[in-house]
Protein backbone atom coordinates (compact mmCIF):
# COMPACT_ATOMS: atom_id res chain seq x y z
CA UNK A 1 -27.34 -42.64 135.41
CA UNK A 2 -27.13 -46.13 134.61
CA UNK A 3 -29.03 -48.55 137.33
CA UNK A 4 -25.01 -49.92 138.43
CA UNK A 5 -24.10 -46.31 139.24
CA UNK A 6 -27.80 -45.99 141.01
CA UNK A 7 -27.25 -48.98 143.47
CA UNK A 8 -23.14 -48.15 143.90
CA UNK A 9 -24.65 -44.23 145.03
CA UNK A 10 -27.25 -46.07 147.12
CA UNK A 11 -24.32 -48.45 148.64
CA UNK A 12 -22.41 -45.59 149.26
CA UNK A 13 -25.22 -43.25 150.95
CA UNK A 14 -26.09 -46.44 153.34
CA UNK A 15 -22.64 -46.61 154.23
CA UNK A 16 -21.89 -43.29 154.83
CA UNK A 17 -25.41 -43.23 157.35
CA UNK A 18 -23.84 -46.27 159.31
CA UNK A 19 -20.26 -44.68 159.68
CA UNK A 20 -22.51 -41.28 160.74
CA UNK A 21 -25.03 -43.57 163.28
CA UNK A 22 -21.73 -45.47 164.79
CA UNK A 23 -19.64 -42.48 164.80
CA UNK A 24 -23.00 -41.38 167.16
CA UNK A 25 -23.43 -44.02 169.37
CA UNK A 26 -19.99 -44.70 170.24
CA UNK A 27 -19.28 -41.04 171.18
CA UNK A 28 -22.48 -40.81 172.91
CA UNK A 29 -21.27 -41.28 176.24
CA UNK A 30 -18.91 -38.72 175.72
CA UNK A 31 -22.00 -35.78 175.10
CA UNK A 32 -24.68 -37.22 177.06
CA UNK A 33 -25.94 -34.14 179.10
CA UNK A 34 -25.80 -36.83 182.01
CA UNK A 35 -25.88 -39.93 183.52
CA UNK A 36 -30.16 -40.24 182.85
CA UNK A 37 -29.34 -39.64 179.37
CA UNK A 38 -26.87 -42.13 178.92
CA UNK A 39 -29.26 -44.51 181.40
CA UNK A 40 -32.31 -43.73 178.47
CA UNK A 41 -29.65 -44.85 175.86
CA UNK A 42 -28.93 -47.61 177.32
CA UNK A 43 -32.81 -48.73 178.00
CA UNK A 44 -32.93 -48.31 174.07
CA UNK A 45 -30.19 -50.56 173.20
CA UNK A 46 -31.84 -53.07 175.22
CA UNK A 47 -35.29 -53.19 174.50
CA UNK A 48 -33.30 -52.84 170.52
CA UNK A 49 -31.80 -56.68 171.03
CA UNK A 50 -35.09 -57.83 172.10
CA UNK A 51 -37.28 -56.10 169.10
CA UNK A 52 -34.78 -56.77 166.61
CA UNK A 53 -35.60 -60.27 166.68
CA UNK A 54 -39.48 -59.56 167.12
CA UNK A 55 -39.23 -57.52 164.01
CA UNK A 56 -38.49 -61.18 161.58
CA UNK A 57 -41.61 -62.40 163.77
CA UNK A 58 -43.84 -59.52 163.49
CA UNK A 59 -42.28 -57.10 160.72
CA UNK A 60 -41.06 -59.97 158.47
CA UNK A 61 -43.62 -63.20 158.53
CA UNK A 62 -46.53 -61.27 159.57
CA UNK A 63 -46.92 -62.88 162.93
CA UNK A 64 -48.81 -61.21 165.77
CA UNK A 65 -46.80 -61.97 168.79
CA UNK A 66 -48.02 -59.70 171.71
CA UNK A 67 -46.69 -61.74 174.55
CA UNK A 68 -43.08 -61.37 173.95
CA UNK A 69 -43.03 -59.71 177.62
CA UNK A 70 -43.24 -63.38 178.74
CA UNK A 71 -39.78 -64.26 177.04
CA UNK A 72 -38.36 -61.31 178.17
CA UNK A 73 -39.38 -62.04 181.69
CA UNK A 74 -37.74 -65.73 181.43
CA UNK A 75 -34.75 -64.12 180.26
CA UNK A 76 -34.54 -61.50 183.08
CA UNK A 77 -35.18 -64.06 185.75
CA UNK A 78 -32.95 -66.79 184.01
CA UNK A 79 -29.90 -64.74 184.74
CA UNK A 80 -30.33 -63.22 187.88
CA UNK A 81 -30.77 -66.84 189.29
CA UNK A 82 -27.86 -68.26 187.46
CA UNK A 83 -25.52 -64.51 187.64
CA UNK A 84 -27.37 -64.17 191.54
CA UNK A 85 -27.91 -67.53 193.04
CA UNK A 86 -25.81 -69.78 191.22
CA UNK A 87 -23.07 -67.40 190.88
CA UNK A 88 -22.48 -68.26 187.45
CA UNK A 89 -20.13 -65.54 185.52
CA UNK A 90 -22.30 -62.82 184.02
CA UNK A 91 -21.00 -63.61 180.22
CA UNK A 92 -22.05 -67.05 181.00
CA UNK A 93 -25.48 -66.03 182.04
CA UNK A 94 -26.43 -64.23 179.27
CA UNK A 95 -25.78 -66.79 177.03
CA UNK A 96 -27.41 -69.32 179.58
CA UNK A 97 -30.56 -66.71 179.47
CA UNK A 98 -30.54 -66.59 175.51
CA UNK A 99 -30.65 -70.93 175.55
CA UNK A 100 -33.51 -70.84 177.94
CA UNK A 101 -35.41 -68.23 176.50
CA UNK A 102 -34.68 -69.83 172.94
CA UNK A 103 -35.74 -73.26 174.01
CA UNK A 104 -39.33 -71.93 175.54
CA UNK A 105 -39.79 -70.19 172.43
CA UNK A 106 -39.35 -73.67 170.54
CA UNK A 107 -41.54 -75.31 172.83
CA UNK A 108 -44.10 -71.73 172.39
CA UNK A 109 -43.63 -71.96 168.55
CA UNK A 110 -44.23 -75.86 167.75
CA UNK A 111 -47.68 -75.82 168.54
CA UNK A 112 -48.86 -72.46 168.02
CA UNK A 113 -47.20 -71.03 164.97
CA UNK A 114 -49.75 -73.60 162.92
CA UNK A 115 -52.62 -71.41 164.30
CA UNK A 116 -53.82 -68.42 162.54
CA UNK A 117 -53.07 -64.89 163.35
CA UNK A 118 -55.57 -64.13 165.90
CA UNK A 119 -55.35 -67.07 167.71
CA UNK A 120 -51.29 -66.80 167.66
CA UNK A 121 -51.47 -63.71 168.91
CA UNK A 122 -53.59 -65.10 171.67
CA UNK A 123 -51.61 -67.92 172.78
CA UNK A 124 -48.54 -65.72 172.57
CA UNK A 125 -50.43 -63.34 175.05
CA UNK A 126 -51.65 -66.29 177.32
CA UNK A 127 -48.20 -67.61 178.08
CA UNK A 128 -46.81 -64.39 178.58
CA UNK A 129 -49.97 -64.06 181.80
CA UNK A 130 -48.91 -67.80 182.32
CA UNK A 131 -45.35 -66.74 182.95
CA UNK A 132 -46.08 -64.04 185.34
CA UNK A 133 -48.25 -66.54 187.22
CA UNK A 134 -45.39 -69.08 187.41
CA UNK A 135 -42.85 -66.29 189.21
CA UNK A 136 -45.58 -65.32 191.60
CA UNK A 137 -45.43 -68.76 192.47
CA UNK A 138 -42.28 -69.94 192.98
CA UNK A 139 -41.21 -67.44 195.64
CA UNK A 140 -38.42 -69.51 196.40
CA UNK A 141 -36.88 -69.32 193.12
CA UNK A 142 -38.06 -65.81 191.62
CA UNK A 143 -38.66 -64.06 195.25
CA UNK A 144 -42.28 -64.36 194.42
CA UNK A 145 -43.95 -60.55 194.42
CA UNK A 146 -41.06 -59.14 196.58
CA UNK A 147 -38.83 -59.70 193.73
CA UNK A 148 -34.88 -60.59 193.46
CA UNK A 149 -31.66 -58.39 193.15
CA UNK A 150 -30.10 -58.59 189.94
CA UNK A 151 -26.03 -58.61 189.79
CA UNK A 152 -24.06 -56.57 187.47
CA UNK A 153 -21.21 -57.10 184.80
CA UNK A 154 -17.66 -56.90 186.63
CA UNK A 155 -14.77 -54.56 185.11
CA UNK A 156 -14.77 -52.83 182.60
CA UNK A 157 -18.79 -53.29 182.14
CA UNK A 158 -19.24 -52.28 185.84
CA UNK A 159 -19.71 -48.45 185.12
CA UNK A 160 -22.64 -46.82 183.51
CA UNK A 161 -20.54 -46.23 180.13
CA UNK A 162 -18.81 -49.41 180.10
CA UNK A 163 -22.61 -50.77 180.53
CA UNK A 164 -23.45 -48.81 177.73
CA UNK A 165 -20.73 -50.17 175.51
CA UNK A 166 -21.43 -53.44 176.23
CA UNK A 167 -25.27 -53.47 175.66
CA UNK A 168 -24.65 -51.65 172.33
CA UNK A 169 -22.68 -54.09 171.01
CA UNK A 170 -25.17 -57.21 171.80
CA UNK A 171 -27.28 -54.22 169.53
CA UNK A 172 -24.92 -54.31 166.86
CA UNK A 173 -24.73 -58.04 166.74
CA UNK A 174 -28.33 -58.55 166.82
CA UNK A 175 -28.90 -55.84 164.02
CA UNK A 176 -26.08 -57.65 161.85
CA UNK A 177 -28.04 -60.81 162.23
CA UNK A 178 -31.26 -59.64 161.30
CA UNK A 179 -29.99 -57.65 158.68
CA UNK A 180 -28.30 -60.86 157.10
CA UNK A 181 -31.63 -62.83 157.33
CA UNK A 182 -33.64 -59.99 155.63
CA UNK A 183 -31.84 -59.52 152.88
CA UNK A 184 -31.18 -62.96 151.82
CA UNK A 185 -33.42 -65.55 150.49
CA UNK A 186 -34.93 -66.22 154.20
CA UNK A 187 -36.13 -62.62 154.04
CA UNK A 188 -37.51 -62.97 151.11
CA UNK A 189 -39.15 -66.23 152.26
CA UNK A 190 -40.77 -64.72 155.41
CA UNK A 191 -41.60 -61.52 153.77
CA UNK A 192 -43.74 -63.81 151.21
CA UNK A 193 -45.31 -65.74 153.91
CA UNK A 194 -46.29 -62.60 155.35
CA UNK A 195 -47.39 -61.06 152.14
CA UNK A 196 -49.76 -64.62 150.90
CA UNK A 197 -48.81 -67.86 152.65
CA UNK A 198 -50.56 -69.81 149.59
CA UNK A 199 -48.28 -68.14 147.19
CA UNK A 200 -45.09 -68.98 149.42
CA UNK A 201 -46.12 -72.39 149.68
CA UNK A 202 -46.34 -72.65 145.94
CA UNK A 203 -42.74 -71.16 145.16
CA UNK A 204 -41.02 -73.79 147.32
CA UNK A 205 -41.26 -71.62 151.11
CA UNK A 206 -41.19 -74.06 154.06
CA UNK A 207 -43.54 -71.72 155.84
CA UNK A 208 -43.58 -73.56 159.28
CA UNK A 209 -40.32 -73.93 159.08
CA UNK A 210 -39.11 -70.74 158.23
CA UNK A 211 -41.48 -68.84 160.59
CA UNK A 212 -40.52 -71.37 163.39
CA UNK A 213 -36.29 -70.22 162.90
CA UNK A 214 -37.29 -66.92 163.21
CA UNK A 215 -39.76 -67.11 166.10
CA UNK A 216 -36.53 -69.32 167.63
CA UNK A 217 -34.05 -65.92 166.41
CA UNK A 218 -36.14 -63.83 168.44
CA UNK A 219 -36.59 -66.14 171.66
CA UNK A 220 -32.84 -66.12 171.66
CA UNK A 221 -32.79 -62.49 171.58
CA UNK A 222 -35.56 -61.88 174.14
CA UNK A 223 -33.31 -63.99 176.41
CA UNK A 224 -30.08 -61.78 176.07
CA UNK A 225 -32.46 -58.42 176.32
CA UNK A 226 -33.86 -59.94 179.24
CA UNK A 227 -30.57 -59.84 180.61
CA UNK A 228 -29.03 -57.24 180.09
CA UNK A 229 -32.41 -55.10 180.69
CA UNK A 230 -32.58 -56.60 184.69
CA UNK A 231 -28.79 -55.98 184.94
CA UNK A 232 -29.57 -52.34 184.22
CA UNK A 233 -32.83 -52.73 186.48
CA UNK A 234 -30.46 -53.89 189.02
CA UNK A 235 -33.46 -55.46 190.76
CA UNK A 236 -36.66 -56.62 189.15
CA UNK A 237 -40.32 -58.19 190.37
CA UNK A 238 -43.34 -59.06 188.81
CA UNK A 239 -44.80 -55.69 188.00
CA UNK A 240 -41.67 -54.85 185.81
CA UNK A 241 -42.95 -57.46 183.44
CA UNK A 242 -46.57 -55.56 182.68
CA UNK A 243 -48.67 -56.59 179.65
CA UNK A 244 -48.47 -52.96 178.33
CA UNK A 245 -44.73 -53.56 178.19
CA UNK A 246 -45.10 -55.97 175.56
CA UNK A 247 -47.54 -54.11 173.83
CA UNK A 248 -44.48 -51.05 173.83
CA UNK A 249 -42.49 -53.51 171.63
CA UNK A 250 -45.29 -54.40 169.38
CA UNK A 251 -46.39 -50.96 168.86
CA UNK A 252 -42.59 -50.07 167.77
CA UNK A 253 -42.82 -52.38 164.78
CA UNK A 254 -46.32 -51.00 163.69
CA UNK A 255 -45.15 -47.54 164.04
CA UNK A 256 -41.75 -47.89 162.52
CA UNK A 257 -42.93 -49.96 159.57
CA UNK A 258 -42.92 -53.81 158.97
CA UNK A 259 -40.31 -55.05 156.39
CA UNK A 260 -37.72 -52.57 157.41
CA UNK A 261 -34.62 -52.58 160.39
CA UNK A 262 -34.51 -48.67 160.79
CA UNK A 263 -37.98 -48.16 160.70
CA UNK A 264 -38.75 -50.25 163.83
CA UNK A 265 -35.90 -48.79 165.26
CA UNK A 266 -36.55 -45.44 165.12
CA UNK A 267 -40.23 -46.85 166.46
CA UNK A 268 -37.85 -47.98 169.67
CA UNK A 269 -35.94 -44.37 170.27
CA UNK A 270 -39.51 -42.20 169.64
CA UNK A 271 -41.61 -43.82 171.65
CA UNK A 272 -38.57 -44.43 174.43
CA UNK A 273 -37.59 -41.02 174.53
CA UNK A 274 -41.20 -39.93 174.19
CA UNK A 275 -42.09 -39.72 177.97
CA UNK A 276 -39.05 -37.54 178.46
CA UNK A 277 -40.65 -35.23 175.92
CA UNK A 278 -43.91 -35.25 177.19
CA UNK A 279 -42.69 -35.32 180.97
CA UNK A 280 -44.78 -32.27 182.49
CA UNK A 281 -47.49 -33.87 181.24
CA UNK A 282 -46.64 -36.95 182.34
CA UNK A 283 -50.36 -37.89 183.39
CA UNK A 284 -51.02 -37.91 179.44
CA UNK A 285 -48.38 -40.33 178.58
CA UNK A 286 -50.94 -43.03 176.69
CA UNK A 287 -52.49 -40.32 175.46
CA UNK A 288 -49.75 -39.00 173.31
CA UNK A 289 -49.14 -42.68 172.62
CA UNK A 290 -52.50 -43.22 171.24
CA UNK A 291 -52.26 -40.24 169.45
CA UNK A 292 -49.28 -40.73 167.50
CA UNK A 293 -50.26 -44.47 166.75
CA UNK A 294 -53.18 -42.93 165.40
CA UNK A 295 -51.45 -40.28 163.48
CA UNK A 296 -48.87 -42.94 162.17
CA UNK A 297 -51.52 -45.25 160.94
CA UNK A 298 -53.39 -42.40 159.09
CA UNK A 299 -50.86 -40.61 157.52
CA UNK A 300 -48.04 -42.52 156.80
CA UNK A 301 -49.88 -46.55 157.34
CA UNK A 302 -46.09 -47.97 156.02
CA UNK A 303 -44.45 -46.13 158.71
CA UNK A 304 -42.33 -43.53 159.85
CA UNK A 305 -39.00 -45.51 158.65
CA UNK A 306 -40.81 -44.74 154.94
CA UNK A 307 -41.34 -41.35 156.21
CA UNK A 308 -37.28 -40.96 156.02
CA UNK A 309 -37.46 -42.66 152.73
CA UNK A 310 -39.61 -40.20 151.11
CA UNK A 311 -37.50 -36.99 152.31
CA UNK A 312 -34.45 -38.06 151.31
CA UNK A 313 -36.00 -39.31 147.75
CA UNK A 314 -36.86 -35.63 147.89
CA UNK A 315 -34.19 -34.22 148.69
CA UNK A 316 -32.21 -36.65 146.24
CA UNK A 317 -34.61 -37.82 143.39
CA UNK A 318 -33.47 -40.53 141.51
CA UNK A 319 -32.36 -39.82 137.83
CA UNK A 320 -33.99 -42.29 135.50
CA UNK A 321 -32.09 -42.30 132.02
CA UNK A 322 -34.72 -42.70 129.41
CA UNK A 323 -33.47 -45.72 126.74
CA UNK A 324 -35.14 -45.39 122.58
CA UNK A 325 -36.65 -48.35 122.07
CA UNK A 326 -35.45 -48.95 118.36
CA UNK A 327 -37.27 -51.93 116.42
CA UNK A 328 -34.85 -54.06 114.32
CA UNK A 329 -37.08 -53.74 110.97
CA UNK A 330 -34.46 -56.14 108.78
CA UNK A 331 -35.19 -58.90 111.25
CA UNK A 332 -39.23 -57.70 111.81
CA UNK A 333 -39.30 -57.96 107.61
CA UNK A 334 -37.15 -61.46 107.27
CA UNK A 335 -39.53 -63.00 109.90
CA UNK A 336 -42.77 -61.80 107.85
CA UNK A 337 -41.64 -63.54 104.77
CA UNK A 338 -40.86 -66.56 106.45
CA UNK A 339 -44.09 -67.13 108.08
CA UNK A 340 -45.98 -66.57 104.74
């Protein structure tokens, strides 16, 4: 098997694992054992749109954002004010939310993307506290520590199915968009800033400006996932937006595997569904987190997207045709006597 025929089977077992995964998810609703289930799948789509953008800031250019909480916050508040108070259609919103949420993550990444990782992981967190601080404040606005009432999506997104639909497909688009960046040369930029910023700089990378698109990408997205994630809140306050949450969609990157879109995604729907697993012993929730960070980082440090990599190498090893290497001993001879 000749190395075309290896990347046409390849091609064609990706393709057939989409067509299987949207065949899945768009029948879903149709086999969910009820209306919790179909709640959870929703929850996953959402929190999906958010880290599918943190994953070219995190999983991509090796940035350690932990206060993406804080965007998703502005993005949850920025529509129930303009869907709630303002009145402002709920397609309109969303898109207002992604602006706002993209333009504070311009003004977040200007200054602080030139810092080291630590200390961008730092400020990241810090404005994520300072954003919590700012609803607390402005009661009037936010409903302070009482919180606000979120409004929903009219017909036919006004049903927990049609919800559903709609949420997945702001999935889909955001996974088709980060999918396009990572496997053209952007992605190759970012992953070579991640891998050895010198080395970028020295093959022609615009580091700062490639890793400030992508932290922009992923404002954008935290501002729809806000969004859509109060919407299915249906009301939301301070304590929604806890530091631990943000944390959640960092560890989903780690666990799933930087450098990859399933891997992080599979992060999402494990450690989603995991409480619903673990529910009797629901009192050890961050303990089975801990643990299976742990267990992740130990046994399989790429992550458990590689995991699925391995078995199905396994289960289909690749056939490498062996080519003879045959000297041309005419030519070997003629180029002897000429350079005597």
């Amino acid at each position: 098997m000749n190395a075309t025929s290896m990347s046409a089977a390849s091609d064609t077992r990706r393709t057939v694992l989409v067509v299987v995964f949207a065949l899945v998810a768009a029948t879903l609703p149709m086999w969910a054992g009820d209306q919790y289930q179909l709640h959870l799948a929703t929850l996953i789509a959402a929190y999906w749109v958010l880290i599918g953008g943190l994953n070219l800031v995190i999983g991509y250019s090796g940035q350690l954002s932990i206060g993406h909480v804080g965007l998703l916050s502005i993005g949850a508040y920025s529509f129930a004010i303009l869907a709630g108070k303002a009145g402002v259609h709920p397609a309109l919103a969303v898109a207002g939310a992604g602006g706002i949420c993209g333009f504070a993550g311009l003004l977040l990444g200007l200054p602080s993307l030139r810092l080291p990782g630590f200390y961008f992981a730092m400020a990241t967190m810090a404005v994520s506290l300072i954003v919590g601080e700012i609803v607390l404040a402005q009661g009037e606005l936010t409903g302070g520590g009482i919180g606000l009432a979120v409004p929903g999506f009219p017909a036919p997104f006004d049903t927990p199915t049609g919800f559903y639909y709609l949420v997945a497909a702001a999935a889909v688009v955001v996974t088709w968009l980060t999918w396009n960046v990572a496997r053209r040369m952007q992605g190759r930029g970012l992953i070579a800033i991640r891998d050895s910023v010198v080395t970028a700089q020295a093959v022609g990378v615009p580091v700062f400006r490639a890793k400030l698109v992508a932290f922009l990408f992923s404002g954008v997205a935290a501002g729809v996932g806000g969004a859509l994630f109060a919407s299915l809140q249906s009301y939301i306050t301070p304590d929604t937006f806890h530091f631990e949450l943000s944390m959640f969609f960092f560890v989903c990157i780690i666990i799933g595997g930087r450098g990859s879109i399933l891997g992080p995604f599979l992060g999402v729907v494990v450690l989603t569904a995991l409480p619903e697993l673990v529910s009797p012993l629901a009192k050890l929730g961050n303990f089975f987190y801990g643990l299976l960070l742990l267990l992740v980082v130990l046994v399989v440090p790429e992550g458990i997207g590689r995991l699925f990599e391995v078995i199905a190498e396994r289960l289909r090893p690749r056939k490498v045709e062996s080519v003879p290497v045959r000297p041309d001993l005419p030519r070997l001879a003629r180029a002897i006597r000429e350079g005597r």
